[in-house]
C-alpha atoms as a PDB file:
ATOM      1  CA  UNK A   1       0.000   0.000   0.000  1.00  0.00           C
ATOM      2  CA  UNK A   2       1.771   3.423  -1.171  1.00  0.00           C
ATOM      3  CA  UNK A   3       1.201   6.134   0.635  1.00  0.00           C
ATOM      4  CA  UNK A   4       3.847   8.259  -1.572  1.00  0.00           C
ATOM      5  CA  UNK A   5       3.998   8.634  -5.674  1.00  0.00           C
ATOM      6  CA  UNK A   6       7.466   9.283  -6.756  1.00  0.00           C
ATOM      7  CA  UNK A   7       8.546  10.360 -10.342  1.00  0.00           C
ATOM      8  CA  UNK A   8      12.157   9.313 -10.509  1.00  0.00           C
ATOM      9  CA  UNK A   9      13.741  11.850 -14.228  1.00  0.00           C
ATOM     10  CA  UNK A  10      16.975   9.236 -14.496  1.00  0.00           C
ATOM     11  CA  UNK A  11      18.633   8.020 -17.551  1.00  0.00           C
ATOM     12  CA  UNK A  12      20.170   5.323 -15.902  1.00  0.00           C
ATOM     13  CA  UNK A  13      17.311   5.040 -12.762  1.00  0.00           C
ATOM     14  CA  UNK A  14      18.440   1.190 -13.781  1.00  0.00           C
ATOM     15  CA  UNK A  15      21.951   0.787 -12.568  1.00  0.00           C
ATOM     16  CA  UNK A  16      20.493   2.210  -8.989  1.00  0.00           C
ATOM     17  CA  UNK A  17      17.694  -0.071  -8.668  1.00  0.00           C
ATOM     18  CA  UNK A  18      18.503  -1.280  -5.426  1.00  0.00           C
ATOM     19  CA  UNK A  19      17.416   2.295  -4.216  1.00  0.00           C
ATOM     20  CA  UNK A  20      14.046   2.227  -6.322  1.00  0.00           C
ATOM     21  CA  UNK A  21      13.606  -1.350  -4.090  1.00  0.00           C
ATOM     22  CA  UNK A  22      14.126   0.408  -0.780  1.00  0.00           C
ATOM     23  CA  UNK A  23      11.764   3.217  -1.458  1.00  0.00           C
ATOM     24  CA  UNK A  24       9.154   0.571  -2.190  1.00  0.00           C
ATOM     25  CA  UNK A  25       9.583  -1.216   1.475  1.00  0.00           C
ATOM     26  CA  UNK A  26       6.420  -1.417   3.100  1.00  0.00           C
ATOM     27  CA  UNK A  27       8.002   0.739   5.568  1.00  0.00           C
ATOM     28  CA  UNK A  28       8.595   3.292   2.974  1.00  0.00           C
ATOM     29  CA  UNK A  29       5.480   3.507   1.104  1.00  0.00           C
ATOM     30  CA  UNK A  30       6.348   4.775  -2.027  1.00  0.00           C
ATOM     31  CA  UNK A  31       5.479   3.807  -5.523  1.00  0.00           C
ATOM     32  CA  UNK A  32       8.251   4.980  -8.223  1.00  0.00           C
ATOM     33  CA  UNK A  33       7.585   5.746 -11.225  1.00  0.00           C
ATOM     34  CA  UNK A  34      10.673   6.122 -13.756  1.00  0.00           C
ATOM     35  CA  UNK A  35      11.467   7.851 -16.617  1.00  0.00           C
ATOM     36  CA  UNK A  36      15.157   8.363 -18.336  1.00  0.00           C
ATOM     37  CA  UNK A  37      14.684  12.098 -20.207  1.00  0.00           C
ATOM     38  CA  UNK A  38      12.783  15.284 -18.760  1.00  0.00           C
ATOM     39  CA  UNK A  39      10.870  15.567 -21.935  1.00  0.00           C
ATOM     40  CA  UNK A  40       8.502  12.308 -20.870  1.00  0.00           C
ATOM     41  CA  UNK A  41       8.765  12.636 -17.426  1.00  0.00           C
ATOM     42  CA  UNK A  42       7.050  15.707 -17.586  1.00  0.00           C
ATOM     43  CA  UNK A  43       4.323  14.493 -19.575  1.00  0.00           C
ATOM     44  CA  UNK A  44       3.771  12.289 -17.187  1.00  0.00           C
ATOM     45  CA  UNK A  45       4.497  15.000 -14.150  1.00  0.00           C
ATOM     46  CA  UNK A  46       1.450  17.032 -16.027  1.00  0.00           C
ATOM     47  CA  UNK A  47      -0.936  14.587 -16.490  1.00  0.00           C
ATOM     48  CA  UNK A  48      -1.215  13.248 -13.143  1.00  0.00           C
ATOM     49  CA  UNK A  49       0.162  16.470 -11.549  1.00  0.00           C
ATOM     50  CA  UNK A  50      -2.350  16.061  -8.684  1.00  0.00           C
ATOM     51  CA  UNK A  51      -0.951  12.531  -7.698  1.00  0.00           C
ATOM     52  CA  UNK A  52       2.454  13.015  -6.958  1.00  0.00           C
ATOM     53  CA  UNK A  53       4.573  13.342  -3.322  1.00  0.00           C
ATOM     54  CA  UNK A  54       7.503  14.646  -4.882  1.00  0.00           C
ATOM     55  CA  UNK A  55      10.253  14.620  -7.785  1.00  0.00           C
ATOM     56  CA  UNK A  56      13.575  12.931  -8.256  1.00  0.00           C
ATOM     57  CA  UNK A  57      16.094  14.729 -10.272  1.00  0.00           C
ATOM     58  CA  UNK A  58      19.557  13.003 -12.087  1.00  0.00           C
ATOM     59  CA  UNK A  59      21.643  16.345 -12.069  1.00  0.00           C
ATOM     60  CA  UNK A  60      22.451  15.592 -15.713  1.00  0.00           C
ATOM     61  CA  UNK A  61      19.774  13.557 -17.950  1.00  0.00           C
ATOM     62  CA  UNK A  62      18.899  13.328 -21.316  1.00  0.00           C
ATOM     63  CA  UNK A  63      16.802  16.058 -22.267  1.00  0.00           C
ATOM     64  CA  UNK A  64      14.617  14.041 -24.593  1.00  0.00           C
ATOM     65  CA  UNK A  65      14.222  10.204 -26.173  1.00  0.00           C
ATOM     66  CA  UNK A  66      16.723  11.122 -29.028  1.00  0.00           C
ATOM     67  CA  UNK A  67      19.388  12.897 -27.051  1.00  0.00           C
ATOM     68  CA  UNK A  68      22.635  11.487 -27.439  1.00  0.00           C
ATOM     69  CA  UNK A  69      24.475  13.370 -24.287  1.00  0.00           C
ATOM     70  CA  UNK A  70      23.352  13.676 -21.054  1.00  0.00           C
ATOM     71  CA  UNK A  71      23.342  17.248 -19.665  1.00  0.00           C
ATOM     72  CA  UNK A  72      22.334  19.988 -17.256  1.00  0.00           C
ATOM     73  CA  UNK A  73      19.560  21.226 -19.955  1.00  0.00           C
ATOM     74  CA  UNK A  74      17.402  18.437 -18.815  1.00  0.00           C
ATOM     75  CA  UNK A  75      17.531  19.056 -15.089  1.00  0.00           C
ATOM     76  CA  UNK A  76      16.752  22.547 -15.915  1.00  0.00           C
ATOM     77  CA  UNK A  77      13.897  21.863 -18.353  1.00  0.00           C
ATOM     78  CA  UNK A  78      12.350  19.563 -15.869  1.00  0.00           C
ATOM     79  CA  UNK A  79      12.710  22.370 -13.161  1.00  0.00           C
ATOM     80  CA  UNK A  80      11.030  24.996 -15.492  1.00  0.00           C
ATOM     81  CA  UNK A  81       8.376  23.089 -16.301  1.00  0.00           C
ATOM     82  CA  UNK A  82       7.900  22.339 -12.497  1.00  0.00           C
ATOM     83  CA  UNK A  83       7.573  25.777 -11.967  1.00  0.00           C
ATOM     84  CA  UNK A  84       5.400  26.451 -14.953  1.00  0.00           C
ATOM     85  CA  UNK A  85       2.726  23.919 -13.225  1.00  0.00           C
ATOM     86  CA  UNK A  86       3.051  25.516  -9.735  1.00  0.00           C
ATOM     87  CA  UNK A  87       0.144  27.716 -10.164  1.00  0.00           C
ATOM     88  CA  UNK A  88      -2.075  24.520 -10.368  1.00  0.00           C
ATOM     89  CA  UNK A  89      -0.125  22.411  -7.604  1.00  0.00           C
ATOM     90  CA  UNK A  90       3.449  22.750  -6.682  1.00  0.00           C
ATOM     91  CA  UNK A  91       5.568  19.692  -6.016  1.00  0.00           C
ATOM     92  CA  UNK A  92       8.691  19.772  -4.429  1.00  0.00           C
ATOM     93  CA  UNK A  93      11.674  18.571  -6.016  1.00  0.00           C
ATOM     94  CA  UNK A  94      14.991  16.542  -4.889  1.00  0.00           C
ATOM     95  CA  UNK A  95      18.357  16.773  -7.154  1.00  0.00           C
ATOM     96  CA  UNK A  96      19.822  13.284  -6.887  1.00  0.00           C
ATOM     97  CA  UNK A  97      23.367  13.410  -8.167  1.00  0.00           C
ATOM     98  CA  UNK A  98      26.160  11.359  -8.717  1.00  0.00           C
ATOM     99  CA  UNK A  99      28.832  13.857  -9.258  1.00  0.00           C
ATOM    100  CA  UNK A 100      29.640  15.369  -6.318  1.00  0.00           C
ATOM    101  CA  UNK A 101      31.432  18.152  -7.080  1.00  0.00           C
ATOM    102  CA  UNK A 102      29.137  19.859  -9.458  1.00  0.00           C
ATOM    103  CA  UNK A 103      26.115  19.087  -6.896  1.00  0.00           C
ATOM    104  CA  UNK A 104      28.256  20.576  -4.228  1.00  0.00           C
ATOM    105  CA  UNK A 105      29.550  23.629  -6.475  1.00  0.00           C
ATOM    106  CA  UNK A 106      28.347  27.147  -4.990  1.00  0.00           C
ATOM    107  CA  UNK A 107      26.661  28.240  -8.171  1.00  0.00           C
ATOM    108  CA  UNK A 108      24.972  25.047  -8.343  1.00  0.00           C
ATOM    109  CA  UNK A 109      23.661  24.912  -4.717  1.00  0.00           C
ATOM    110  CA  UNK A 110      22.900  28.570  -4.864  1.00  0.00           C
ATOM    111  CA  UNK A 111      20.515  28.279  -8.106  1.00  0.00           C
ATOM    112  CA  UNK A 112      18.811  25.354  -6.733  1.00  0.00           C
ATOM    113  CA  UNK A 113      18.697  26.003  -2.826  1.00  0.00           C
ATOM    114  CA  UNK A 114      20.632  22.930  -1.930  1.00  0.00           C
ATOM    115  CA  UNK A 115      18.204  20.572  -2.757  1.00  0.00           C
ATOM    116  CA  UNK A 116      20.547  18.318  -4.040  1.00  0.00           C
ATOM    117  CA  UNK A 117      21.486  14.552  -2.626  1.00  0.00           C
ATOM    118  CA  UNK A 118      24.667  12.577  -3.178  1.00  0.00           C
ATOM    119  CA  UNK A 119      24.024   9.019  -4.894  1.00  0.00           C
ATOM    120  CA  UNK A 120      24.767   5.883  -2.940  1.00  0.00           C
ATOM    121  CA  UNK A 121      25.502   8.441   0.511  1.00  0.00           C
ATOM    122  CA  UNK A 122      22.595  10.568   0.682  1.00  0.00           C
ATOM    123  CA  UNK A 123      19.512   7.807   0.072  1.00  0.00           C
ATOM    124  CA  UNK A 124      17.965   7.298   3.622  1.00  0.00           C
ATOM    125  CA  UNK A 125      18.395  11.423   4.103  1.00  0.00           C
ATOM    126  CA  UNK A 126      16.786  11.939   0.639  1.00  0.00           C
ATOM    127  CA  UNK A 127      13.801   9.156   1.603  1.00  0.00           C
ATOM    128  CA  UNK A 128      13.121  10.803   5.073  1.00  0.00           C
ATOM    129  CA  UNK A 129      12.818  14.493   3.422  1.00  0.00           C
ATOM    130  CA  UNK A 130      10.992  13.457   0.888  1.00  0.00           C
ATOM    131  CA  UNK A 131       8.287  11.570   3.840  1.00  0.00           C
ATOM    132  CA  UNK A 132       8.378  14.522   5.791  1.00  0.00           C
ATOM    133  CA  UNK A 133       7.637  17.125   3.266  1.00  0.00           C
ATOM    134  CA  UNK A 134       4.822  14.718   1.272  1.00  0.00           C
ATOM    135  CA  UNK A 135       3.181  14.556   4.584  1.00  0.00           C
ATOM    136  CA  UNK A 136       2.372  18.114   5.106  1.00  0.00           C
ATOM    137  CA  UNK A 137       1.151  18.328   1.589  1.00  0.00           C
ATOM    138  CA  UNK A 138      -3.027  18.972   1.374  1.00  0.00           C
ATOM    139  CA  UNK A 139      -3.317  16.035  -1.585  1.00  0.00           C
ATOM    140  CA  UNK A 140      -0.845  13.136   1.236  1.00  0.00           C
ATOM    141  CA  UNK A 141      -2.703  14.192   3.978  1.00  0.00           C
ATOM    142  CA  UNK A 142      -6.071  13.491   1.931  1.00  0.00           C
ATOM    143  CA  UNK A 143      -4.483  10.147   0.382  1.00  0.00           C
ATOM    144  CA  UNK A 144      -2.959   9.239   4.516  1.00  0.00           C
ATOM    145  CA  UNK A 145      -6.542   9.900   5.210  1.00  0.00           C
ATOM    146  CA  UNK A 146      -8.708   7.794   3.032  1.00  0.00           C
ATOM    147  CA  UNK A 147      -5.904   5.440   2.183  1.00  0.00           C
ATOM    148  CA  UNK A 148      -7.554   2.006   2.110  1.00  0.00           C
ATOM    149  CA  UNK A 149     -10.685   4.099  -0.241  1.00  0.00           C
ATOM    150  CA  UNK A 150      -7.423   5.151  -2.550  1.00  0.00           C
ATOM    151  CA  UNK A 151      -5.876   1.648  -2.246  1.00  0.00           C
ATOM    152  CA  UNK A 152      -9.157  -0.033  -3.211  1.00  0.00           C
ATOM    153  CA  UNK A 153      -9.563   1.849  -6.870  1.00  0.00           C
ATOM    154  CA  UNK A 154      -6.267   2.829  -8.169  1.00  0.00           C
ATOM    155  CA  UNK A 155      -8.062   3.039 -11.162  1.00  0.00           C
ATOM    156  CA  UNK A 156     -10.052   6.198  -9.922  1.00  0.00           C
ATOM    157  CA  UNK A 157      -7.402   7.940  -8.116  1.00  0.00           C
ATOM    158  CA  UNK A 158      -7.588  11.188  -9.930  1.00  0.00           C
ATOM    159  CA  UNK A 159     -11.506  11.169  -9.819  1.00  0.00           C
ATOM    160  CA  UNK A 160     -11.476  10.895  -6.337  1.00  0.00           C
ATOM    161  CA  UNK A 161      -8.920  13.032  -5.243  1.00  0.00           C
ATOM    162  CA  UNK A 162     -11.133  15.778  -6.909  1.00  0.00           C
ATOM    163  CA  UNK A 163     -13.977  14.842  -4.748  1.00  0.00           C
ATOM    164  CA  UNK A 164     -12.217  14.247  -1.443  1.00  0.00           C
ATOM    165  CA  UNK A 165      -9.992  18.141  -1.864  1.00  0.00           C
ATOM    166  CA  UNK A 166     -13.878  19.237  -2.451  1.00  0.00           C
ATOM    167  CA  UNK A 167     -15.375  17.073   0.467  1.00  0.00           C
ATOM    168  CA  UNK A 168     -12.503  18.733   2.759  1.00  0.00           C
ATOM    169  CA  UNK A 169     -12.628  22.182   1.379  1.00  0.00           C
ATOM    170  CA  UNK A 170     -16.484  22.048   1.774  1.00  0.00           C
ATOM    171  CA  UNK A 171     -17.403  22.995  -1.592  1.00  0.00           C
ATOM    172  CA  UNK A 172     -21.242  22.065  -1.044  1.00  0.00           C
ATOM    173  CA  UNK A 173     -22.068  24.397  -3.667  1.00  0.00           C
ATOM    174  CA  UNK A 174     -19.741  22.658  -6.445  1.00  0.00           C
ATOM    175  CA  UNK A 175     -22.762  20.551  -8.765  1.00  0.00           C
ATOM    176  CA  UNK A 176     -19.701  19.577 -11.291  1.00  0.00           C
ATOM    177  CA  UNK A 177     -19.053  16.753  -7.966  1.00  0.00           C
ATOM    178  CA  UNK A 178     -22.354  15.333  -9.400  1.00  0.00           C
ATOM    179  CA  UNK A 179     -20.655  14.062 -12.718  1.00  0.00           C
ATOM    180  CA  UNK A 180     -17.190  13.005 -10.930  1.00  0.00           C
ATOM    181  CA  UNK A 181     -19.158  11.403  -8.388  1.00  0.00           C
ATOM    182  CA  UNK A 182     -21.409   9.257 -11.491  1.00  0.00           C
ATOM    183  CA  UNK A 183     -18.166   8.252 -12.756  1.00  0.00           C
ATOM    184  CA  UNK A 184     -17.056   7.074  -9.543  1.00  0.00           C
ATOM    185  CA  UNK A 185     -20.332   5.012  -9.535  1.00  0.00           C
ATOM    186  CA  UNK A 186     -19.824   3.855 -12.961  1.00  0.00           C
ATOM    187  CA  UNK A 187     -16.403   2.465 -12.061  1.00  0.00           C
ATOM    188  CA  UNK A 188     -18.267   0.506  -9.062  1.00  0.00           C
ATOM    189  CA  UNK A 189     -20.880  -0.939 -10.933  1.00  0.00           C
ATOM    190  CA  UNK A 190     -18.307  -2.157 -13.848  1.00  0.00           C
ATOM    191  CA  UNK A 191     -16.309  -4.011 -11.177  1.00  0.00           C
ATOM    192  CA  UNK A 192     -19.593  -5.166  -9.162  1.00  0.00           C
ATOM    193  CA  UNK A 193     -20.250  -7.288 -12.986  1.00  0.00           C
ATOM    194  CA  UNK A 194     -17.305  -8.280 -13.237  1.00  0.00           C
ATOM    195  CA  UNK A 195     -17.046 -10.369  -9.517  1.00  0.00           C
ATOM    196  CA  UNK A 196     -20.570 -11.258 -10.301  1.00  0.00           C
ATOM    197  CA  UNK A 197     -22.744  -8.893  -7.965  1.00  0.00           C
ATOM    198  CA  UNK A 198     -24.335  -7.626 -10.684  1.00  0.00           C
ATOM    199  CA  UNK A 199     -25.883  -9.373 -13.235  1.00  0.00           C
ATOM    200  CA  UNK A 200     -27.038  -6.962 -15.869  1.00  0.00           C
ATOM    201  CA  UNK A 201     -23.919  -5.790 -17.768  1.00  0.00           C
ATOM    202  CA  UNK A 202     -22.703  -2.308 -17.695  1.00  0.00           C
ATOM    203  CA  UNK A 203     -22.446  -0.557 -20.630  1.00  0.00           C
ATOM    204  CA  UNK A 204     -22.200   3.207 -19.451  1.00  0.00           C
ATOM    205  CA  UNK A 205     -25.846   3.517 -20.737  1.00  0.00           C
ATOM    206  CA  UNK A 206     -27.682   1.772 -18.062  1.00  0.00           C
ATOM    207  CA  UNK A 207     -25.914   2.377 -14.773  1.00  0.00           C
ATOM    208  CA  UNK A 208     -30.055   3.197 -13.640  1.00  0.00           C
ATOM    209  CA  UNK A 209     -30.831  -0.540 -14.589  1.00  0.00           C
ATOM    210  CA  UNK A 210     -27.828  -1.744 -12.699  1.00  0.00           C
ATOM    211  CA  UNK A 211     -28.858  -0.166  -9.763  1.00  0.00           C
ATOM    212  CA  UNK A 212     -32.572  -2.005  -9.679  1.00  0.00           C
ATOM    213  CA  UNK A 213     -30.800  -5.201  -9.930  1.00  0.00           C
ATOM    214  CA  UNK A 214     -28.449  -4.842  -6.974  1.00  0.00           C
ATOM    215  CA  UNK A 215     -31.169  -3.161  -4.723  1.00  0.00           C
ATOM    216  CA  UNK A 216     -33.452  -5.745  -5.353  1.00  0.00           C
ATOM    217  CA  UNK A 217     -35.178  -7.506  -2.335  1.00  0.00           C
ATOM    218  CA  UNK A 218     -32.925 -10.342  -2.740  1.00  0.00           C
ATOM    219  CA  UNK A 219     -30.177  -9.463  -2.992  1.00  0.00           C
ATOM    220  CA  UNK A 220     -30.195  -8.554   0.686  1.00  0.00           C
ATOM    221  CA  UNK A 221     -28.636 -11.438   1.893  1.00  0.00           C
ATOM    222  CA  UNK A 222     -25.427 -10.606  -0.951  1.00  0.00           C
ATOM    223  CA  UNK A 223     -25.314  -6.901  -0.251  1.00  0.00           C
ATOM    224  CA  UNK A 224     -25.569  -4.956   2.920  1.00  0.00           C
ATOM    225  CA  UNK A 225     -28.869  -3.208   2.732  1.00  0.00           C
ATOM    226  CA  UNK A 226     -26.903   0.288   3.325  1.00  0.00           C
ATOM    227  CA  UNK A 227     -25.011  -0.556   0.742  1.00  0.00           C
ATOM    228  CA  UNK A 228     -28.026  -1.102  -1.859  1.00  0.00           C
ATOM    229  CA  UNK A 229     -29.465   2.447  -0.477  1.00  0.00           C
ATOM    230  CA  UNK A 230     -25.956   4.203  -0.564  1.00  0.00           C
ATOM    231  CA  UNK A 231     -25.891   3.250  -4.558  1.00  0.00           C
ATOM    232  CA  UNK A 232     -29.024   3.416  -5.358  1.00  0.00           C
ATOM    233  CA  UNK A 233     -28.911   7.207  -3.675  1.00  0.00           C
ATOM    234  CA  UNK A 234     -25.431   8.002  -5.866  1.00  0.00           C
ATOM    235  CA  UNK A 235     -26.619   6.496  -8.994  1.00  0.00           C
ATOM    236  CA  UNK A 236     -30.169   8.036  -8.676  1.00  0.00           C
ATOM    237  CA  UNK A 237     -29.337  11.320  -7.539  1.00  0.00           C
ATOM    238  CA  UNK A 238     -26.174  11.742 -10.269  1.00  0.00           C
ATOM    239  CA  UNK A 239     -27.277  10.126 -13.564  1.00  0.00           C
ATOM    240  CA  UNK A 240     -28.466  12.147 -16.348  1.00  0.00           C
ATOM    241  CA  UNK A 241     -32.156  12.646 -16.451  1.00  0.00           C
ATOM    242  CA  UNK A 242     -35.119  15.212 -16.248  1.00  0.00           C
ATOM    243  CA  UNK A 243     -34.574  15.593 -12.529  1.00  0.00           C
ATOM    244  CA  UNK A 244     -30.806  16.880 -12.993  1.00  0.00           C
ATOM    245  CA  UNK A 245     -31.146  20.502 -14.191  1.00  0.00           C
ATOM    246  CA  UNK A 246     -33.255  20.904 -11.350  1.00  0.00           C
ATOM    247  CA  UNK A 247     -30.841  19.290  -9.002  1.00  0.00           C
ATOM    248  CA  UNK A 248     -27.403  21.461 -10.679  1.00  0.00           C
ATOM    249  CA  UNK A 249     -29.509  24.626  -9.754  1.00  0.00           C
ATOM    250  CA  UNK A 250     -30.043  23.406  -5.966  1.00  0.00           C
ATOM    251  CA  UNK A 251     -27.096  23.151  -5.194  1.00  0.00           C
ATOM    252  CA  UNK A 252     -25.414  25.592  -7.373  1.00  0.00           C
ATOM    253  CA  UNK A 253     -27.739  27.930  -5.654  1.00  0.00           C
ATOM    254  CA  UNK A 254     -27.147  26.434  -2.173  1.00  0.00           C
ATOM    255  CA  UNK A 255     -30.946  25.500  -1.636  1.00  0.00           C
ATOM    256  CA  UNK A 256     -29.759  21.475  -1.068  1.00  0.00           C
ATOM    257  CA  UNK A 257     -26.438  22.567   1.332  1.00  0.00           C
ATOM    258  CA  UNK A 258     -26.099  18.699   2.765  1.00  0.00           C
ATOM    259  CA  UNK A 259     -26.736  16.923  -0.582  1.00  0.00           C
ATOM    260  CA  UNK A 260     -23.078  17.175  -1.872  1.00  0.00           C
ATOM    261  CA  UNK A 261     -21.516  16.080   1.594  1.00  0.00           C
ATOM    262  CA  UNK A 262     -24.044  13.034   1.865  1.00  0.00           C
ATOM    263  CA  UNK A 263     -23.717  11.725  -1.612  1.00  0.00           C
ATOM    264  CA  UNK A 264     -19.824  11.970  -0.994  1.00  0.00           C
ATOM    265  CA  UNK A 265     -20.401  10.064   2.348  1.00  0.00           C
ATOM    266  CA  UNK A 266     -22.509   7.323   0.522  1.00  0.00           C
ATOM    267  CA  UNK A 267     -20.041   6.778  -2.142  1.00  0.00           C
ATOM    268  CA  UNK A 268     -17.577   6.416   0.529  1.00  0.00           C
ATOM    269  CA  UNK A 269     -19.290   3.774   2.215  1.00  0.00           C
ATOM    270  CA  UNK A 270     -19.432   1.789  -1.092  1.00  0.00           C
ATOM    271  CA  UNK A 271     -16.006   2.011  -1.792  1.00  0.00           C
ATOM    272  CA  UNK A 272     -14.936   0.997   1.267  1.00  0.00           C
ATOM    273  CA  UNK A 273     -17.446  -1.899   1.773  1.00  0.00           C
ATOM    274  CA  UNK A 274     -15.772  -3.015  -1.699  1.00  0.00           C
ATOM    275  CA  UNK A 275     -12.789  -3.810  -0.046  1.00  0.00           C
ATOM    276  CA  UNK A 276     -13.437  -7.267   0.574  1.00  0.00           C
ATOM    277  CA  UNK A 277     -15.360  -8.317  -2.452  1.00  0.00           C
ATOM    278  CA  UNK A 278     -14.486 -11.448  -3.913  1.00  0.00           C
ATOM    279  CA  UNK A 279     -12.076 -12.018  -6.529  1.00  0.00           C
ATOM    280  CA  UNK A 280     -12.775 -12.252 -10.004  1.00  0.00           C
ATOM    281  CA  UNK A 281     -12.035 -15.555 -10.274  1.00  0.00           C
ATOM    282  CA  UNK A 282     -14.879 -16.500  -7.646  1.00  0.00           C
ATOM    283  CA  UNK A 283     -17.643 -14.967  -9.831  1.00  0.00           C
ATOM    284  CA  UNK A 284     -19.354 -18.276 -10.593  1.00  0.00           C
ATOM    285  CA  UNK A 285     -20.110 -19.007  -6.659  1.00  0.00           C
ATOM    286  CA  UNK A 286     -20.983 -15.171  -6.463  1.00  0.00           C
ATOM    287  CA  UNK A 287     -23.696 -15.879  -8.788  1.00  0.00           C
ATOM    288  CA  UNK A 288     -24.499 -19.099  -7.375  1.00  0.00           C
ATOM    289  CA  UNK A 289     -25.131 -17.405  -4.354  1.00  0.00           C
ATOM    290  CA  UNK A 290     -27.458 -14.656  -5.650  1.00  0.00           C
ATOM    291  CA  UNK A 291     -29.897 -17.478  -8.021  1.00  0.00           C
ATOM    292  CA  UNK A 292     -30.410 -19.050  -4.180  1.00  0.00           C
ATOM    293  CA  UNK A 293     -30.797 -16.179  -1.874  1.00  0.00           C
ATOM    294  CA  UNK A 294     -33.430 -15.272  -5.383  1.00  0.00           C
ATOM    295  CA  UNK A 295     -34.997 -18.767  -5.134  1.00  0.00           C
ATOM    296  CA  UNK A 296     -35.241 -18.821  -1.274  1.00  0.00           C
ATOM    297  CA  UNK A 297     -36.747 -15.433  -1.219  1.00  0.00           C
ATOM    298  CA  UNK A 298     -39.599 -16.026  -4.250  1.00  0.00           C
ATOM    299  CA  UNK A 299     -40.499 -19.237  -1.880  1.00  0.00           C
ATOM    300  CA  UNK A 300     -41.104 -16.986   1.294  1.00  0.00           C
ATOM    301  CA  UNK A 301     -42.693 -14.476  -1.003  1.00  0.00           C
ATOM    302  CA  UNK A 302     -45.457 -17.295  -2.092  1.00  0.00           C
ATOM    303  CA  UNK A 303     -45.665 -18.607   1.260  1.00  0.00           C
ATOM    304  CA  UNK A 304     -47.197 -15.586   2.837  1.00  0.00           C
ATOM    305  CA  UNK A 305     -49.609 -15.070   0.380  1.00  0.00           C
ATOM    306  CA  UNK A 306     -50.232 -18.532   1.392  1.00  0.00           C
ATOM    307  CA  UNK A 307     -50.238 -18.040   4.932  1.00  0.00           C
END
């Protein structure tokens, strides 16, 4: 479980890989990403900008996939664009050097504020700054703070990020939440088919239908009955329909304050009860399980009319 996303600039990130294995220690928490020139790591810096702890520098890297030399023009391009992006989210950054004596040249540790660490002397100092400053970041104290929700869908990280900076920031008046938290619900429902909880197939066009099915009666004895509610709530509440305009303009226009923070609350609960969902591999007894609890519940229902 990472608690820490590194991007690690380093045209030969390889021939240190011990150190890449260290940061990834449970103990550590971190998940590295690598790249070897500044030109893709910062594509990837930008398009997950709102993910990452921190950034790991080579003092000299090649500037792009077709540069031949490695030099100081990719440290600096990596920096500028850094900078650039700071306006949206600034993320510190950590020069990680294996020449000493340009690292500790006074022009060099001037321009870049000492921020630089010595290869294969500095590691456990580099690991332990990097820990403490993540942790007083706003985006590592939300991930410390929901971390088994974020360890549950990796695939919905930057989604919910959005929704948890809004949930602590109390932006109850923010209706774009209602489309971020859909998607969220979308994502749920996809992997609810594919373990076997749901059994109408979802196709982005009929999350409403998907819904029914796992809120049926049923289906109780599958899926905690707070559970059905909390999705049938999201999925009601958020999908596309007539009622939507109307809802935008409540709570664009504060007249629903507590919808935004319950609907968050619900999804919450969904993702979390998720958890411990059975793997994919069990979906056959999943569905066994729901055709009985469906058989055993029809008999009941015919007995008290019966009765």
């Amino acid at each position: 479980m990472s608690k820490y996303r590194i991007l690690w600039i380093d045209d030969k990130w390889e021939d240190m890989i011990s150190f890449k294995e260290v940061c990834e220690l449970p103990e550590n928490g971190f998940e590295v990403v690598t790249s070897t020139n500044a030109e893709e790591g910062m594509e990837k810096f930008e398009k997950h900008l709102e993910e990452w702890s921190g950034v790991i520098l080579d003092a000299k890297v090649f500037k792009s996939p077709a540069s031949q030399v490695d030099k100081l023009d990719g440290l600096t391009y990596s920096i500028k664009k850094i900078h650039e992006l700071a306006h949206i989210r600034y993320v510190p950054y950590y020069i990680f050097t294996g020449q000493p004596d340009l690292a500790s040249g006074t022009a060099f540790a001037e321009e870049h504020e000492g921020q630089y660490y010595e290869k294969d002397k500095d590691e456990d100092r580099l690991i332990q700054d990097i820990k403490k400053n993540a942790d007083v970041m706003y985006e590592t104290q939300i991930r410390h703070k929901y971390q088994i929700v974020f360890d549950t869908w990796p695939e919905s990280e930057h989604d919910l990020m959005r929704i948890l900076k809004a949930l602590e920031n109390e932006e109850w008046q923010n209706n774009s939440l209602l489309n971020d938290i859909r998607k969220i619900m979308s994502d749920v429902v996809s992997r609810l088919y594919k373990r076997g909880f749901c059994t109408v197939k979802h196709d982005n066009s009929n999350l409403a239908a998907c819904s029914i099915m796992l809120g049926k009666p049923y289906m109780e004895e599958i899926i905690p009955v707070y559970i059905q509610r909390a999705i049938h709530s999201c999925v009601a509440i958020t999908n596309p329909g007539s009622h939507r305009s109307e809802t935008d303009d409540d709570v664009k226009k504060n007249r629903a304050p507590y919808l935004i923070r319950s609907l968050i609350y619900n999804m919450l609960d969904v993702l979390y009860w998720c958890k411990d969902l059975s793997p994919e591999e069990d979906k056959k007894t999943v569905l066994l399980a729901i055709q009985q609890a469906q058989v055993k519940y029809e008999e009941e229902q015919e007995w008290r009319k019966k009765k």
